[in-house]
N, C-alpha and C. Protein backbone atom coordinates (compact mmCIF):
# COMPACT_ATOMS: atom_id res chain seq x y z
N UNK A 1 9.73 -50.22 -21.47
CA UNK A 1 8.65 -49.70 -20.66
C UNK A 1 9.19 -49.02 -19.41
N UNK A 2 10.42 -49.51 -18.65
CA UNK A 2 10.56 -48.72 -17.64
C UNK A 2 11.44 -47.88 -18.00
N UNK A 3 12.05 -47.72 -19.30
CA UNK A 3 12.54 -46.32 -19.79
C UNK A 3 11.54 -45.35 -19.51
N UNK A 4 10.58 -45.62 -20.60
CA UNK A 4 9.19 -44.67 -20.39
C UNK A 4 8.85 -44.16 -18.98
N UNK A 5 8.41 -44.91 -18.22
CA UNK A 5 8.18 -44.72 -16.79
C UNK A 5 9.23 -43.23 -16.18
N UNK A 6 10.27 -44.27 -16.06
CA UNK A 6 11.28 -43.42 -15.63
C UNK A 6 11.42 -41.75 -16.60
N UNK A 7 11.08 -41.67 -17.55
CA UNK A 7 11.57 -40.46 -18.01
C UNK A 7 10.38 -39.43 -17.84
N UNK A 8 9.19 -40.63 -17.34
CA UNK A 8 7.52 -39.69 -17.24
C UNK A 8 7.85 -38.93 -15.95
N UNK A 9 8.38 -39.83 -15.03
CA UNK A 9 9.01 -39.28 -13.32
C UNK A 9 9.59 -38.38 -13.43
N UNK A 10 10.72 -38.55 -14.67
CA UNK A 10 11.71 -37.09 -14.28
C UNK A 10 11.18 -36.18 -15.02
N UNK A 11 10.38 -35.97 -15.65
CA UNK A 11 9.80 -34.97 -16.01
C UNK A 11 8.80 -34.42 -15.07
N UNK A 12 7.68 -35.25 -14.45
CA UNK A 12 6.71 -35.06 -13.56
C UNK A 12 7.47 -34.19 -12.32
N UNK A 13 8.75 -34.86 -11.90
CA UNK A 13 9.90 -34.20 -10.84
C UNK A 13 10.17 -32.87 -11.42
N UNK A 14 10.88 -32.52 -12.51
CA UNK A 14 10.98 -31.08 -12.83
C UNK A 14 9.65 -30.24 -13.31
N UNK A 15 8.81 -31.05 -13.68
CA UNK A 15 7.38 -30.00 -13.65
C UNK A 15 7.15 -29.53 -12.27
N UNK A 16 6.74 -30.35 -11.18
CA UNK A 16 7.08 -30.30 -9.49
C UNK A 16 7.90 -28.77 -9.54
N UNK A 17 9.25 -29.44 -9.32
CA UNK A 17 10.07 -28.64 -9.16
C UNK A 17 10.18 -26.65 -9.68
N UNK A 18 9.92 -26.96 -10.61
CA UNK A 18 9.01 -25.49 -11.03
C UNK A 18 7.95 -25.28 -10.46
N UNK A 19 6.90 -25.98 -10.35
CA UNK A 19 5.99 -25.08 -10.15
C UNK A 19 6.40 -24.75 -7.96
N UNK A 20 7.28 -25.57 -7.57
CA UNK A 20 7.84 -25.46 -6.14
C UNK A 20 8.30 -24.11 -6.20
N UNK A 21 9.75 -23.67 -7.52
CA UNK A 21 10.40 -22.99 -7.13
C UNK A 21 10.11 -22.01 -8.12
N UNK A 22 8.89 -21.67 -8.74
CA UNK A 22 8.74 -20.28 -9.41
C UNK A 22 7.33 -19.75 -9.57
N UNK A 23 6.22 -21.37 -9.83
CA UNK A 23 5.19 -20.44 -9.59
C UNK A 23 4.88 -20.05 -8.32
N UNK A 24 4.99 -20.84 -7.15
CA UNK A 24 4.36 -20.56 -6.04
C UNK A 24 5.44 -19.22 -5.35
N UNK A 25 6.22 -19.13 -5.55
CA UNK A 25 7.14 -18.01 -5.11
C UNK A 25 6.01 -16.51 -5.59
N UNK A 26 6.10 -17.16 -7.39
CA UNK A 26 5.38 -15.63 -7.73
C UNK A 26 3.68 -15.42 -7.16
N UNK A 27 2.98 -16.52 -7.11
CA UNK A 27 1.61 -16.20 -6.52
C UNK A 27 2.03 -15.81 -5.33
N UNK A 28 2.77 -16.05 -4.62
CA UNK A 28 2.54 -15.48 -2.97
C UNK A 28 3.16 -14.17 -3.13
N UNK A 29 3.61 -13.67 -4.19
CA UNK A 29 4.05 -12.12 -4.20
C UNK A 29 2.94 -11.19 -4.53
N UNK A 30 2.25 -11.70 -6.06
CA UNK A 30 1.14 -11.55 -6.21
C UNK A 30 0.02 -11.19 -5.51
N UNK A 31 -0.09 -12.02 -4.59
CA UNK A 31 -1.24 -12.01 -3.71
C UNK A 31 -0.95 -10.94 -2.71
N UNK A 32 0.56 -10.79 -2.25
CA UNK A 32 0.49 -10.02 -1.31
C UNK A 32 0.47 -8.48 -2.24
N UNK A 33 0.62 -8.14 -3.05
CA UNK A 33 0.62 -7.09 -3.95
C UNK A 33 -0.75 -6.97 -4.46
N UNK A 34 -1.67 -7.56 -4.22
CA UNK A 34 -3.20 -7.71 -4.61
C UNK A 34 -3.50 -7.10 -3.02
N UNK A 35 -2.91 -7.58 -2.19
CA UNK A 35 -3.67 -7.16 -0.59
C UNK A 35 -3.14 -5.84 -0.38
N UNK A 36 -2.31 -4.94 -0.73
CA UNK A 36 -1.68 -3.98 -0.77
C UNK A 36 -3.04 -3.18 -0.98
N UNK A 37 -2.93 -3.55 -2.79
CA UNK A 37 -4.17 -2.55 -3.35
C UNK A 37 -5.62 -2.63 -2.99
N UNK A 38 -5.83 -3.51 -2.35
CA UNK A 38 -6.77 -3.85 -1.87
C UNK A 38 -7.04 -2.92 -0.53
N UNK A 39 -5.97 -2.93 0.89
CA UNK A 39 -5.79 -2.26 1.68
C UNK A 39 -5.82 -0.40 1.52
N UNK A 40 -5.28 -0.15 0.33
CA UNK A 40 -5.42 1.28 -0.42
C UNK A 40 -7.11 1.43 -0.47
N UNK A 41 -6.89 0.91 -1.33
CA UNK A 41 -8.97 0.90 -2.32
C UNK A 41 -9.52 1.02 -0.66
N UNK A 42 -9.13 0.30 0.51
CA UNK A 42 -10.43 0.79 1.48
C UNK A 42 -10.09 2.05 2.22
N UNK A 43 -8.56 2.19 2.19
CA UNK A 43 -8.56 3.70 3.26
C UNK A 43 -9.12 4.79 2.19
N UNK A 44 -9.01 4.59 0.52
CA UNK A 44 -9.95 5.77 -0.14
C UNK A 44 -11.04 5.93 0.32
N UNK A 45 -11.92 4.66 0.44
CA UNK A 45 -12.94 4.45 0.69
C UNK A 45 -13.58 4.98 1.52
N UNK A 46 -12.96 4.81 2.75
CA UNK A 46 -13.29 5.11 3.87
C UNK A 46 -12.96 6.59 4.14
N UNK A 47 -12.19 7.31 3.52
CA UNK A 47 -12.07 8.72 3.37
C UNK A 47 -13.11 9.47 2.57
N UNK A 48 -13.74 8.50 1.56
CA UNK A 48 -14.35 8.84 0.86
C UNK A 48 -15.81 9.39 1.29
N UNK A 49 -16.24 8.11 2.20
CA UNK A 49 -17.11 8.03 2.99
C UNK A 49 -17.02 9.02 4.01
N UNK A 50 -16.20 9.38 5.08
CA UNK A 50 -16.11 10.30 5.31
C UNK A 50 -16.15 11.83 5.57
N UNK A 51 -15.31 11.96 4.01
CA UNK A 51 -15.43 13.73 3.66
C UNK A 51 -17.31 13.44 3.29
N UNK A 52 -17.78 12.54 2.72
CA UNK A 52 -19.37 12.49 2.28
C UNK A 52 -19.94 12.83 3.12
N UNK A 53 -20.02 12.77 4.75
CA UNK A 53 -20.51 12.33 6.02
C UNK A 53 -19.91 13.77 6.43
N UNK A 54 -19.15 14.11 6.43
CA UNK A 54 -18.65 16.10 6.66
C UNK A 54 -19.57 16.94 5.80
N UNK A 55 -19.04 16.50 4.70
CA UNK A 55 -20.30 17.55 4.11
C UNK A 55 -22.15 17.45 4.11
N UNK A 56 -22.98 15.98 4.32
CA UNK A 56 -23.76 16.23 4.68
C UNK A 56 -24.11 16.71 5.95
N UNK A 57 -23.52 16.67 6.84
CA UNK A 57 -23.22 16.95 8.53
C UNK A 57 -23.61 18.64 8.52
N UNK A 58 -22.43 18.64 7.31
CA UNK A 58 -22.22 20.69 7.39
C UNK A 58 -21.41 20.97 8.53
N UNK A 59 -20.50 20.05 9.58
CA UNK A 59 -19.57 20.07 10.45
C UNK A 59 -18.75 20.66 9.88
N UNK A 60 -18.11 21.84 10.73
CA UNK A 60 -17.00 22.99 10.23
C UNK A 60 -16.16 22.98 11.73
N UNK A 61 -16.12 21.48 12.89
CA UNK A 61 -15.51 21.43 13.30
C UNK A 61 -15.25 20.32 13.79
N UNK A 62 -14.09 19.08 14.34
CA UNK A 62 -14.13 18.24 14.87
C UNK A 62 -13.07 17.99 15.49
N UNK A 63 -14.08 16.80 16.78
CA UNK A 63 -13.18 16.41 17.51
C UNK A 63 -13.49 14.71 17.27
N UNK A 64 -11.80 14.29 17.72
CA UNK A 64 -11.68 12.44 17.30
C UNK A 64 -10.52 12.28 18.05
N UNK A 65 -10.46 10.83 18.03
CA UNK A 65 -9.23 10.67 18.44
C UNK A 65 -8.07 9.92 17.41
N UNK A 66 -6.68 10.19 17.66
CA UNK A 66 -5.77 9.43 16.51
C UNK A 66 -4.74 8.67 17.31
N UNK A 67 -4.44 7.81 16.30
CA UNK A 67 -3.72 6.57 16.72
C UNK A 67 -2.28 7.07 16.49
N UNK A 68 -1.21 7.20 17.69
CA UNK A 68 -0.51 7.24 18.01
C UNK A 68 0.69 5.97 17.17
N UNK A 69 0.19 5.51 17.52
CA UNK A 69 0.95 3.87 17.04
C UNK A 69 0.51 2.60 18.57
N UNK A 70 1.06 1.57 18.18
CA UNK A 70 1.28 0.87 19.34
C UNK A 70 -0.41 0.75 20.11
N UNK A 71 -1.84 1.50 19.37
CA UNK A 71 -2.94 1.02 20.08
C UNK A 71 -2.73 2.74 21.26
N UNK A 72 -1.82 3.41 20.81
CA UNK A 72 -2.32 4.77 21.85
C UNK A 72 -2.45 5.49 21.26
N UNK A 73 -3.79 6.37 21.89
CA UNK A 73 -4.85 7.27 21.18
C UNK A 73 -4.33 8.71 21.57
N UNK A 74 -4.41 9.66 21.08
CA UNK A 74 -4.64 11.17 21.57
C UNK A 74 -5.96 11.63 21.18
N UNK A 75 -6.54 12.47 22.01
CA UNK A 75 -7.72 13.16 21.15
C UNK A 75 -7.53 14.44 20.22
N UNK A 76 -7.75 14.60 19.37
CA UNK A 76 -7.20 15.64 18.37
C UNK A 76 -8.48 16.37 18.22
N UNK A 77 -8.67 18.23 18.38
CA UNK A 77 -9.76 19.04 17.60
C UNK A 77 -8.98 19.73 16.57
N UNK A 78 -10.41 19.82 15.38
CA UNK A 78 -9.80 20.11 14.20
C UNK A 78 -10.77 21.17 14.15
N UNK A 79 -10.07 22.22 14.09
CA UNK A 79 -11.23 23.68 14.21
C UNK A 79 -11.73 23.98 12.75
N UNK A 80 -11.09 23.31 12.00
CA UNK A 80 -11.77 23.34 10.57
C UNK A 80 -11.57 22.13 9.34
N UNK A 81 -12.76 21.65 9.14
CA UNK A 81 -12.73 20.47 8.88
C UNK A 81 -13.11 20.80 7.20
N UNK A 82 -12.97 22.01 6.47
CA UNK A 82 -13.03 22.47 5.17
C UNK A 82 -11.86 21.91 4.54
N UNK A 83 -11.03 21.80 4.47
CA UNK A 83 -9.24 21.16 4.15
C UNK A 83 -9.19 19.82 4.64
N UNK A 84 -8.72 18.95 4.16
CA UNK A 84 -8.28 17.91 4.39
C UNK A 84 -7.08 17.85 3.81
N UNK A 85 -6.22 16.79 4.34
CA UNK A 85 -4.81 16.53 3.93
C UNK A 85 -4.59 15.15 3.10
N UNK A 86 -4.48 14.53 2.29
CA UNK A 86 -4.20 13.38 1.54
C UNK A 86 -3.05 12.85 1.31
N UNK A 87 -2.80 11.84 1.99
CA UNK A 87 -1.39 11.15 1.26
C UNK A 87 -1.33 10.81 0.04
N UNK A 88 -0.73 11.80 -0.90
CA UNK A 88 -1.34 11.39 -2.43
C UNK A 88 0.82 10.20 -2.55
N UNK A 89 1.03 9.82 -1.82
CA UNK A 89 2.77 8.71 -2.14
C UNK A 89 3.95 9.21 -1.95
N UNK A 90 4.94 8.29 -1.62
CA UNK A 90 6.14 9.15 -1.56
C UNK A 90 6.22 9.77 -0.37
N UNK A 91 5.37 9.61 0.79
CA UNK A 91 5.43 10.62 1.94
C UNK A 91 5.28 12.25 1.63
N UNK A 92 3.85 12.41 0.38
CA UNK A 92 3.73 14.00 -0.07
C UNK A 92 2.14 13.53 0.65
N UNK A 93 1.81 14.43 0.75
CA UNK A 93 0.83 15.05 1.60
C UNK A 93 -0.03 16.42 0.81
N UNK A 94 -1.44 16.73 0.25
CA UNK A 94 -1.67 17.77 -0.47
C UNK A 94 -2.85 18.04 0.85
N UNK A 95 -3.20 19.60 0.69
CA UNK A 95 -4.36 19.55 1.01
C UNK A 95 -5.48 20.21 0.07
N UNK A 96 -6.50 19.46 0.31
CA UNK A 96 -7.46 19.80 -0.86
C UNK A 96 -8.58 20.19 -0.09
N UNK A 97 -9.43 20.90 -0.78
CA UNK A 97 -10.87 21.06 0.06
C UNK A 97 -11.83 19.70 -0.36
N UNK A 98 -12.54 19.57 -0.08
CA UNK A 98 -13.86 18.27 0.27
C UNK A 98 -14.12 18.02 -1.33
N UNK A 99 -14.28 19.30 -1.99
CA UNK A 99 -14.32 18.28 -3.47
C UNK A 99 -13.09 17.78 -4.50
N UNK A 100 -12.27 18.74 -4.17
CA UNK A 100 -11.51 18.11 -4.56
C UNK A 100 -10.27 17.01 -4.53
N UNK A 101 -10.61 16.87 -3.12
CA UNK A 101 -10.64 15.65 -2.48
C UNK A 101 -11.23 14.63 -2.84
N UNK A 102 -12.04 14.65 -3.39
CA UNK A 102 -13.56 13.09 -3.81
C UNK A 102 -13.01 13.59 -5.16
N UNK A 103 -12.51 14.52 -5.87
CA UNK A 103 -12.41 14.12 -7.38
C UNK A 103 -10.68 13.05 -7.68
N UNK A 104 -9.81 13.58 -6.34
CA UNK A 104 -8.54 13.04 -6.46
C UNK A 104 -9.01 11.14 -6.16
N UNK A 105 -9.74 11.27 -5.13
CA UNK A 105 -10.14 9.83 -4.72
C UNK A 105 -11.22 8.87 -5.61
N UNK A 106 -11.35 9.92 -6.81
CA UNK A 106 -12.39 8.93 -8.02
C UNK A 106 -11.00 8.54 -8.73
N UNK A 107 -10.21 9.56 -9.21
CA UNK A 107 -9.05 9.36 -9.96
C UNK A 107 -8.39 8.09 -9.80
N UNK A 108 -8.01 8.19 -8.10
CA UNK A 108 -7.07 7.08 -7.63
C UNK A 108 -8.00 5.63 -7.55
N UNK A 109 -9.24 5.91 -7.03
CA UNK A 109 -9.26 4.56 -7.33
C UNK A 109 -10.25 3.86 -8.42
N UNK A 110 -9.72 4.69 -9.32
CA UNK A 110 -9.94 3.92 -11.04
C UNK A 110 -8.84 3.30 -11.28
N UNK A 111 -7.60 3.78 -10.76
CA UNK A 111 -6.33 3.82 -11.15
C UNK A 111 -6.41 2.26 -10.07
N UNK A 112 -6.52 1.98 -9.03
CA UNK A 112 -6.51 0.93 -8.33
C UNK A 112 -7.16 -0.22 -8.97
N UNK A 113 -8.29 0.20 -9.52
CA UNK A 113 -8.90 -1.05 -10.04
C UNK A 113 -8.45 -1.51 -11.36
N UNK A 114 -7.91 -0.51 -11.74
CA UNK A 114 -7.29 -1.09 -13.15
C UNK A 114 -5.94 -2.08 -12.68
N UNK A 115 -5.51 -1.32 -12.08
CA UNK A 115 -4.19 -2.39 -11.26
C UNK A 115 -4.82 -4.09 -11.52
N UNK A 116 -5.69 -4.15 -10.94
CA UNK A 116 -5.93 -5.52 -10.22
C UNK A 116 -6.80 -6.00 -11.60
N UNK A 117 -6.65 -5.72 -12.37
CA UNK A 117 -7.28 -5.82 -13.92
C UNK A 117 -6.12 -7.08 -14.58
């Protein structure tokens, strides 16, 4: 009987021990790779929303301010707000006009949600 015992422990110890040193390693990668796409899916979003909010507006000019880094602002005018610029990865940059802008940002985030599928 305390064979038994004892060999239930060392097994219970290396079940432990795995799930210490491989699952929880991989969920916390996971998760942070879930918050990634997650963080994406809202700046589409919010671009999305956006260019929507330009074109019902009919604004063909603006002024805003942008974040510098570090919490400092500049105010930026944009004498034409027909073009937009997209970080489509890689540090590439396209510019598209307003629809085809919202067709790149249906694309991408189908492509996001399938990710997290």
């Amino acid at each position: 009987m305390a064979e038994s015992s004892e060999l239930r422990r060392q097994k219970v110890q290396k079940f432990e021990d795995f799930v210490e040193g491989r699952l929880k390693p991989d969920l916390v990668n996971a998760i942070a790779q879930r918050d990634k796409v997650f963080e994406q899916q809202k700046i589409f979003s919010d671009l999305k929303r956006n260019i929507q909010v330009l074109e019902k507006s009919g604004a063909t000019s603006l002024r805003t301010r942008v974040n510098l880094g570090s919490e400092v602002y500049v105010q930026a005018d944009v004498p034409d707000t027909r073009r937009v610029f997209v970080d489509i990865g890689l540090g590439f940059h396209v510019e598209f006009t307003w629809s085809e802008a919202l067709d790149f940002i249906s694309v991408r985030e189908a492509r996001l949600t399938s990710i997290l599928r």
